[in-house]
N, C-alpha and C. Protein backbone atom coordinates (compact mmCIF):
# COMPACT_ATOMS: atom_id res chain seq x y z
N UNK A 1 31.86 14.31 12.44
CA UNK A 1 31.21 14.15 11.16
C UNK A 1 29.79 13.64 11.37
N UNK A 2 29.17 12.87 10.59
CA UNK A 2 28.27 11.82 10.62
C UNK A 2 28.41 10.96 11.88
N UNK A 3 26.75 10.70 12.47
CA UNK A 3 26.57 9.61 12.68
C UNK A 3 25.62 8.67 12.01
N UNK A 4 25.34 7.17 12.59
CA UNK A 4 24.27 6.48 11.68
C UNK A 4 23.30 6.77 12.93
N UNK A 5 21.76 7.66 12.52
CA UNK A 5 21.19 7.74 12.98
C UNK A 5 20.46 6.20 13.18
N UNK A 6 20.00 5.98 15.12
CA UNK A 6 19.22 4.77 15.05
C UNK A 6 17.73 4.52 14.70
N UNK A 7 17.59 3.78 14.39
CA UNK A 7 15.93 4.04 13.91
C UNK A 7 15.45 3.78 15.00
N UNK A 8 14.13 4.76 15.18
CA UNK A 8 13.15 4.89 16.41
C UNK A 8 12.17 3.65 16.31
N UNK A 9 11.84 3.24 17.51
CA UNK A 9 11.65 2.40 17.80
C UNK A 9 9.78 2.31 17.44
N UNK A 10 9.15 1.76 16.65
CA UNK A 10 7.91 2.13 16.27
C UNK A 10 7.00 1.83 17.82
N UNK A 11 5.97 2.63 17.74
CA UNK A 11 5.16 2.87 18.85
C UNK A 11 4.11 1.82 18.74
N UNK A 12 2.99 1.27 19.58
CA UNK A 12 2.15 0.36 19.06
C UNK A 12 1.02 1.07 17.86
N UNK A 13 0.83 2.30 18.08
CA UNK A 13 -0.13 3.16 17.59
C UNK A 13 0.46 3.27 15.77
N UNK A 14 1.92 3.38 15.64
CA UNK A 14 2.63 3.09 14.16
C UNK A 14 2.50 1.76 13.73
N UNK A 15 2.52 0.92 14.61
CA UNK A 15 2.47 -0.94 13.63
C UNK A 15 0.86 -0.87 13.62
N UNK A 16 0.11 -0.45 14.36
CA UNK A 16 -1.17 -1.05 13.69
C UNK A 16 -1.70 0.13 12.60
N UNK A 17 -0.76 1.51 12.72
CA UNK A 17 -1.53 2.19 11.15
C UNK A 17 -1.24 1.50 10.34
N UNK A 18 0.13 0.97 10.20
CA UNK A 18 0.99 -0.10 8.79
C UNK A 18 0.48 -1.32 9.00
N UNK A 19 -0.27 -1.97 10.02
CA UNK A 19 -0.90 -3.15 9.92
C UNK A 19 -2.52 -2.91 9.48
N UNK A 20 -3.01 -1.56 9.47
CA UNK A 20 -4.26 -2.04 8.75
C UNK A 20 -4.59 -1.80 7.33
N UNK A 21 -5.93 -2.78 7.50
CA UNK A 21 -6.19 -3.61 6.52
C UNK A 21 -7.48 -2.39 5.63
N UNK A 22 -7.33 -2.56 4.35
CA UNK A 22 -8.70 -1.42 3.54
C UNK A 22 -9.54 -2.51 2.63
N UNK A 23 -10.35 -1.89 2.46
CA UNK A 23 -11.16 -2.25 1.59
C UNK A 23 -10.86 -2.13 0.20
N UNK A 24 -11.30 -2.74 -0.99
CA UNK A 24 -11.05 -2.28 -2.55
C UNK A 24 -11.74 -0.90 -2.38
N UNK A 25 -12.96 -0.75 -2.61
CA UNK A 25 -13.61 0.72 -1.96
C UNK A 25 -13.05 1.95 -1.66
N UNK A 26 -12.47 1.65 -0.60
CA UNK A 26 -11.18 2.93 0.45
C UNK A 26 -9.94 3.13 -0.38
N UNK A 27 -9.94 2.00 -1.11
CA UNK A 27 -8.74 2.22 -1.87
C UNK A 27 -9.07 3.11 -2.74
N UNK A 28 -9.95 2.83 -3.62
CA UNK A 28 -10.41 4.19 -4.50
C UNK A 28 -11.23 5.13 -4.18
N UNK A 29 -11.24 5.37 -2.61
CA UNK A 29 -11.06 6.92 -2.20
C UNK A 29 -9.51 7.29 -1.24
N UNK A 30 -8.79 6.71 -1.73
CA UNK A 30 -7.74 7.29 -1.02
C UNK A 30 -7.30 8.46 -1.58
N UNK A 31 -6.57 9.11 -0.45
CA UNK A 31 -6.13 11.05 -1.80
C UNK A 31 -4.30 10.60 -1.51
N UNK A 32 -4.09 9.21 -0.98
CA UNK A 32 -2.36 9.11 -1.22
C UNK A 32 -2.20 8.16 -2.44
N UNK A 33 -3.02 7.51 -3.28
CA UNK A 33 -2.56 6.86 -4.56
C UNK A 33 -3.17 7.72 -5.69
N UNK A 34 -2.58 7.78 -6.31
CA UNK A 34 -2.43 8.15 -7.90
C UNK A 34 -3.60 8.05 -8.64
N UNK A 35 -3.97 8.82 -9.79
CA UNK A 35 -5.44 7.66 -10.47
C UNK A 35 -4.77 6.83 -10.77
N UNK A 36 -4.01 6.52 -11.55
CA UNK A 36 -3.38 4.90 -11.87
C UNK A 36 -3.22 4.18 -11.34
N UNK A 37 -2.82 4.21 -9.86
CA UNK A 37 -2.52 3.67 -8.76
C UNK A 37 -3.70 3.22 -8.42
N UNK A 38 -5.28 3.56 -8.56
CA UNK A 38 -6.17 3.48 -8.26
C UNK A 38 -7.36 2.13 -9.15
N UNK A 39 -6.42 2.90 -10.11
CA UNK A 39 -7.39 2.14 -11.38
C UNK A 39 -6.58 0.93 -11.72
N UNK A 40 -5.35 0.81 -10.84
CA UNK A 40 -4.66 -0.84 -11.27
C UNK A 40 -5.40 -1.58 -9.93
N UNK A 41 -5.23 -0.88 -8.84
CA UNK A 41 -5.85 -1.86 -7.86
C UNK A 41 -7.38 -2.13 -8.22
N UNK A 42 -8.38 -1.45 -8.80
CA UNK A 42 -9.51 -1.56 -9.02
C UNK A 42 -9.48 -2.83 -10.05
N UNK A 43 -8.89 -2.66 -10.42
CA UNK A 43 -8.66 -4.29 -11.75
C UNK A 43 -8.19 -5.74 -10.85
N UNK A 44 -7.00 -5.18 -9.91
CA UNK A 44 -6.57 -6.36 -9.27
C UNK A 44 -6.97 -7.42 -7.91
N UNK A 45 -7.40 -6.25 -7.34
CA UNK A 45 -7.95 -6.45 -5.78
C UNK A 45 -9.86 -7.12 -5.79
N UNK A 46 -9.89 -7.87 -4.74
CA UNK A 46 -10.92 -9.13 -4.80
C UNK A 46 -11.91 -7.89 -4.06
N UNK A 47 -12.90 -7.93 -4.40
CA UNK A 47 -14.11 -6.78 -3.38
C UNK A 47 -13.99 -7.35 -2.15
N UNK A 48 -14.00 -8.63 -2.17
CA UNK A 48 -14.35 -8.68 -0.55
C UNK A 48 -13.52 -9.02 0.57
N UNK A 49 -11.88 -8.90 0.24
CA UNK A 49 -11.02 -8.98 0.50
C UNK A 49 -10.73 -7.52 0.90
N UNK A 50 -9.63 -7.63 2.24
CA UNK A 50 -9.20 -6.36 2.66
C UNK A 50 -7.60 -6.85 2.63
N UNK A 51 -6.54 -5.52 2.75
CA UNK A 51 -5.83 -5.53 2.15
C UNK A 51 -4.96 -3.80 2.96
N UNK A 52 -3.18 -4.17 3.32
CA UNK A 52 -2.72 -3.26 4.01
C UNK A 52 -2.55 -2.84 2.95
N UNK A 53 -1.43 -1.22 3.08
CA UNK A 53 -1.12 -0.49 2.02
C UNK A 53 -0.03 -1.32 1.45
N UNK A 54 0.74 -1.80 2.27
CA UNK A 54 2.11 -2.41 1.38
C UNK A 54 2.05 -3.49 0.75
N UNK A 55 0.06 -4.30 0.86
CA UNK A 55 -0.09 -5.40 0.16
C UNK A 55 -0.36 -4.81 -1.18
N UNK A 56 -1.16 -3.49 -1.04
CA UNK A 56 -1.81 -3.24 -2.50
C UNK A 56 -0.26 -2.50 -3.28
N UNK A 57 0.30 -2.14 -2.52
CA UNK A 57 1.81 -1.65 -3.28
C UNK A 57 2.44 -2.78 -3.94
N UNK A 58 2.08 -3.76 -3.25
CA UNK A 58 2.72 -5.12 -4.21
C UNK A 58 1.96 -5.45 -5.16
N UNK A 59 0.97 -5.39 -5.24
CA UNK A 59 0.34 -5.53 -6.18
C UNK A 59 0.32 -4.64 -7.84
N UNK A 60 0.33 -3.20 -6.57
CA UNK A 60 0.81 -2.42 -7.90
C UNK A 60 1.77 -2.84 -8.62
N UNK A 61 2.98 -2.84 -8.02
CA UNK A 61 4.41 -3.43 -8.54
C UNK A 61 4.29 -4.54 -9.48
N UNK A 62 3.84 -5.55 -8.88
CA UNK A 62 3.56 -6.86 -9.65
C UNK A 62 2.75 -6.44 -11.02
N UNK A 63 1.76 -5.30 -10.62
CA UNK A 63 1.13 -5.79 -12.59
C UNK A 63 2.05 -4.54 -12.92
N UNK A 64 2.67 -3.82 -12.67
CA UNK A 64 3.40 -2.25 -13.62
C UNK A 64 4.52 -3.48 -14.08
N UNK A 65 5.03 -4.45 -12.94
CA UNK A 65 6.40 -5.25 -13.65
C UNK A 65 5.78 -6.14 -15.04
N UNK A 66 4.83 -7.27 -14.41
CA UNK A 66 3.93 -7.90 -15.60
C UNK A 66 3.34 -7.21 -16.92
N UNK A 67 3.27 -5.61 -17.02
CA UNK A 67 3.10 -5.12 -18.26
C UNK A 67 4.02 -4.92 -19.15
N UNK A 68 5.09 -4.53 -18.22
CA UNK A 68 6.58 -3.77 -18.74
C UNK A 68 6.64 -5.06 -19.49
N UNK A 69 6.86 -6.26 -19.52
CA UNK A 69 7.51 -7.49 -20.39
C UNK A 69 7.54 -7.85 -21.00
């Protein structure tokens, strides 16, 4: 049947794509977020602060949850 596939072991070249850091800027030229996605971080994110993707994903999250309420 099935097995549980193991997860591959990330390479150093994969932790530092997911470890780097963008600019507010880069963020609103990225072509992987959304306009919305774009235009919430443009409201939330500090200019002179940099910032991974899964920080500004929290962020997204945090104000889409903070509106919903």
């Amino acid at each position: 049947m099935f097995t549980k596939k193991e997860p591959e072991p990330r390479t150093p070249e994969a932790q530092q794509k997911t470890n780097q850091k963008y600019s507010k800027a880069q963020f609103a030229e990225s072509r992987q977020l959304s306009r919305i996605e774009k235009d919430i971080l443009a409201a939330v994110l500090l200019e002179q602060e940099t910032y991974t993707l899964q920080e500004a994903q929290e962020h997204i999250q945090q104000f889409m949850n903070g509106e919903a309420q």
